[in-house]
C-alpha atoms as a PDB file:
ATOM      1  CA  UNK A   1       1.781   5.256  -2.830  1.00  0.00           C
ATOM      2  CA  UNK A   2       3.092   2.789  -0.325  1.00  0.00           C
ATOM      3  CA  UNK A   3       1.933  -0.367   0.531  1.00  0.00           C
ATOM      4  CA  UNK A   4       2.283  -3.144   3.554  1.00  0.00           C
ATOM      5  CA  UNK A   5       1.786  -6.298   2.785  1.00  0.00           C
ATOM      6  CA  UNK A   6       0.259  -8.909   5.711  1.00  0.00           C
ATOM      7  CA  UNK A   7       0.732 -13.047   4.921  1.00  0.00           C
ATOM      8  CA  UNK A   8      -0.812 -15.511   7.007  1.00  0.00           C
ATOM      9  CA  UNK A   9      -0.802 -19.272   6.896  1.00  0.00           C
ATOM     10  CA  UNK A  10      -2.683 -21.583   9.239  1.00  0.00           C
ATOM     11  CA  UNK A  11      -0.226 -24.125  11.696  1.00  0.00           C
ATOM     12  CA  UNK A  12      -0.691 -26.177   8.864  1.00  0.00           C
ATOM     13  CA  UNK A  13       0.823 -23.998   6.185  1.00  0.00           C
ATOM     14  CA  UNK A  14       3.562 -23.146   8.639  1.00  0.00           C
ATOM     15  CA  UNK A  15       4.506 -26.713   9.402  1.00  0.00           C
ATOM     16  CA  UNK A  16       4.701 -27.258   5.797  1.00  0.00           C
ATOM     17  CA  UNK A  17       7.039 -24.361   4.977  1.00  0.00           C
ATOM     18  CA  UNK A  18       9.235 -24.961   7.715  1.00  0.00           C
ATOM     19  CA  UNK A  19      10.281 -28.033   6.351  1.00  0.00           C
ATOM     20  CA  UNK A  20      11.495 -25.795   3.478  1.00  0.00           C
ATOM     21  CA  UNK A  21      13.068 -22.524   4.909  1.00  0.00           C
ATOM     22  CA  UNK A  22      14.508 -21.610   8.623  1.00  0.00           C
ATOM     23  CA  UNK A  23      13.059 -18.821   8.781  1.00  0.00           C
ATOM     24  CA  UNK A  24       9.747 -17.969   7.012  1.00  0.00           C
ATOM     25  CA  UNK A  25       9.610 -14.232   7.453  1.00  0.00           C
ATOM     26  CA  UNK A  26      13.282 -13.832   6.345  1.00  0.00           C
ATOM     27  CA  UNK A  27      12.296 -15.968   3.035  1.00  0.00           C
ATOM     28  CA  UNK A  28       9.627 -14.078   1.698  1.00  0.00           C
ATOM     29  CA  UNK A  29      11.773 -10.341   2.649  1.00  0.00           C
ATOM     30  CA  UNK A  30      14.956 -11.749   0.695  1.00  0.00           C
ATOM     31  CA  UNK A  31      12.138 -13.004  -2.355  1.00  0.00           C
ATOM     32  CA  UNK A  32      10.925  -9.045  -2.108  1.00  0.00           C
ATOM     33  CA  UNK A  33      14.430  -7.653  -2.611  1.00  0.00           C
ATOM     34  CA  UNK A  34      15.377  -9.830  -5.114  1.00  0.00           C
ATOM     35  CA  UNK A  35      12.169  -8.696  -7.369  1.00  0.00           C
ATOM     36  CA  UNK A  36      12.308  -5.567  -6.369  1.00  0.00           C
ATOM     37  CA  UNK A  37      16.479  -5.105  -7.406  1.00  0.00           C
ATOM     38  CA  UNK A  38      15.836  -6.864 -10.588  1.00  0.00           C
ATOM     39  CA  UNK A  39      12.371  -5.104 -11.357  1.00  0.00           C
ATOM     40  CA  UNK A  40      14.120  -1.498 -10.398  1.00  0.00           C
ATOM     41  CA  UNK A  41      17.384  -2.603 -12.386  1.00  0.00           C
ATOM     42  CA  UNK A  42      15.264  -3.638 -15.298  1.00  0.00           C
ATOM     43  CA  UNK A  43      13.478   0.103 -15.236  1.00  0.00           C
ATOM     44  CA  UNK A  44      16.827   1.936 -15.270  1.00  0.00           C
ATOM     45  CA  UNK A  45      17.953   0.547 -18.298  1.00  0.00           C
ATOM     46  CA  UNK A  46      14.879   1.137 -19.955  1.00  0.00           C
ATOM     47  CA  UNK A  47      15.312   4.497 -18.906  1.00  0.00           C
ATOM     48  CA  UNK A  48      18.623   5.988 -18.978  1.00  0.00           C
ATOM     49  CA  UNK A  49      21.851   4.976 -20.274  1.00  0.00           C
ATOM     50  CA  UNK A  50      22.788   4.261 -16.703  1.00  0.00           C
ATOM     51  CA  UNK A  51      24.190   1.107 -15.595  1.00  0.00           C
ATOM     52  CA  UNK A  52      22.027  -0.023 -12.661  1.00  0.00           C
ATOM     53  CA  UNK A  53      24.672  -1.936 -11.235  1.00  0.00           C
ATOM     54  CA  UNK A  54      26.997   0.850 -10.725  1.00  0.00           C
ATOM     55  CA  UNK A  55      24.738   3.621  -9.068  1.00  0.00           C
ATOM     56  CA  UNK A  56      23.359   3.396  -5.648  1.00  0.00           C
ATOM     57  CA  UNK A  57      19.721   2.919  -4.832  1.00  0.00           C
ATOM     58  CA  UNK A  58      18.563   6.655  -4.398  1.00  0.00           C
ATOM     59  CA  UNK A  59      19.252   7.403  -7.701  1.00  0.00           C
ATOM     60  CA  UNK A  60      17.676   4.376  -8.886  1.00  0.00           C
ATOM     61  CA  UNK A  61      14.444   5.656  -7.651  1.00  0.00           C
ATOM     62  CA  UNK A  62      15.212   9.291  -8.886  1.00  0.00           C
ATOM     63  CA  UNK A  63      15.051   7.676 -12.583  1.00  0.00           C
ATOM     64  CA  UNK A  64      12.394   5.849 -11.754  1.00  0.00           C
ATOM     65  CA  UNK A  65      10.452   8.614 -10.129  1.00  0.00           C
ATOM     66  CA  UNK A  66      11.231  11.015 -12.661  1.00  0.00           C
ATOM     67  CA  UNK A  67       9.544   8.301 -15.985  1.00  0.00           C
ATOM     68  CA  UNK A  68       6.693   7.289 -16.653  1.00  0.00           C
ATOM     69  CA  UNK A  69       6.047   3.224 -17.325  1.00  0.00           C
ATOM     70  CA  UNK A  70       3.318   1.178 -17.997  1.00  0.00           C
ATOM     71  CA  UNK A  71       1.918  -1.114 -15.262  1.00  0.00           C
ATOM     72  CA  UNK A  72       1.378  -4.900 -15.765  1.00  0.00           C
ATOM     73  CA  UNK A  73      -2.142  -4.149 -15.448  1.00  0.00           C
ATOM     74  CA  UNK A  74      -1.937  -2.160 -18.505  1.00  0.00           C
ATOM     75  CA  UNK A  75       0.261  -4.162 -20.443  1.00  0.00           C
ATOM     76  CA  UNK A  76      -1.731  -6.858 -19.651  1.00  0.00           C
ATOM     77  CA  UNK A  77      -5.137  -4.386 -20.970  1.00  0.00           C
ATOM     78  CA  UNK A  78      -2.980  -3.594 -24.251  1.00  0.00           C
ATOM     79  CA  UNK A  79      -1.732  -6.937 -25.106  1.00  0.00           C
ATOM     80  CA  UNK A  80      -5.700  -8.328 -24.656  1.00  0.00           C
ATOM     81  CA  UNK A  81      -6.760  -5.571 -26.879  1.00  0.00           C
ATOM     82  CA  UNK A  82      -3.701  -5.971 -29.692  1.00  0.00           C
ATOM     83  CA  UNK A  83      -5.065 -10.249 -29.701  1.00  0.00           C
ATOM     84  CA  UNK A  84      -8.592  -9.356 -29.857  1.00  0.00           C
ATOM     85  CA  UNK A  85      -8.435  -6.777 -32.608  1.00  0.00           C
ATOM     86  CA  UNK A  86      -6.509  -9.549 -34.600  1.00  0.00           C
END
């Protein structure tokens, strides 16, 4: 599964953020690869002994191809279910 991701903002929202970043496009692709590198690191450890910061990014997604994880969604699910059986 692969997914694009569209973001619009009215001249309004624009003007606003461009009082905050040069360039707005360029903000919100560093903000993905910042989650995504910490998110991906955070997996690796979880799954292997592996330190993430010392193997390159194809084998990063080998471990993470190759285990299974919960989603947010479901932790989210779970942890609603663990309060309300309390």
């Amino acid at each position: 599964m692969a997914i694009d991701v569209t973001l619009h903002f009215d001249d309004d929202e624009e003007k606003a953020l461009l009082t905050n970043m040069v360039d707005i496009d360029k903000y919100w692709q560093n903000a993905k690869s910042v989650k995504l590198s910490r998110v991906m690191n955070r997996l690796v450890v979880l799954a292997s002994d592996r330190n993430p910061d010392k193997i390159p990014i194809e084998q990063k997604k080998q471990i993470i191809r190759d285990n299974a994880f919960e989603t947010a969604a479901e932790r989210n699910a779970r942890m609603v279910e663990q309060i309300g059986s309390k």
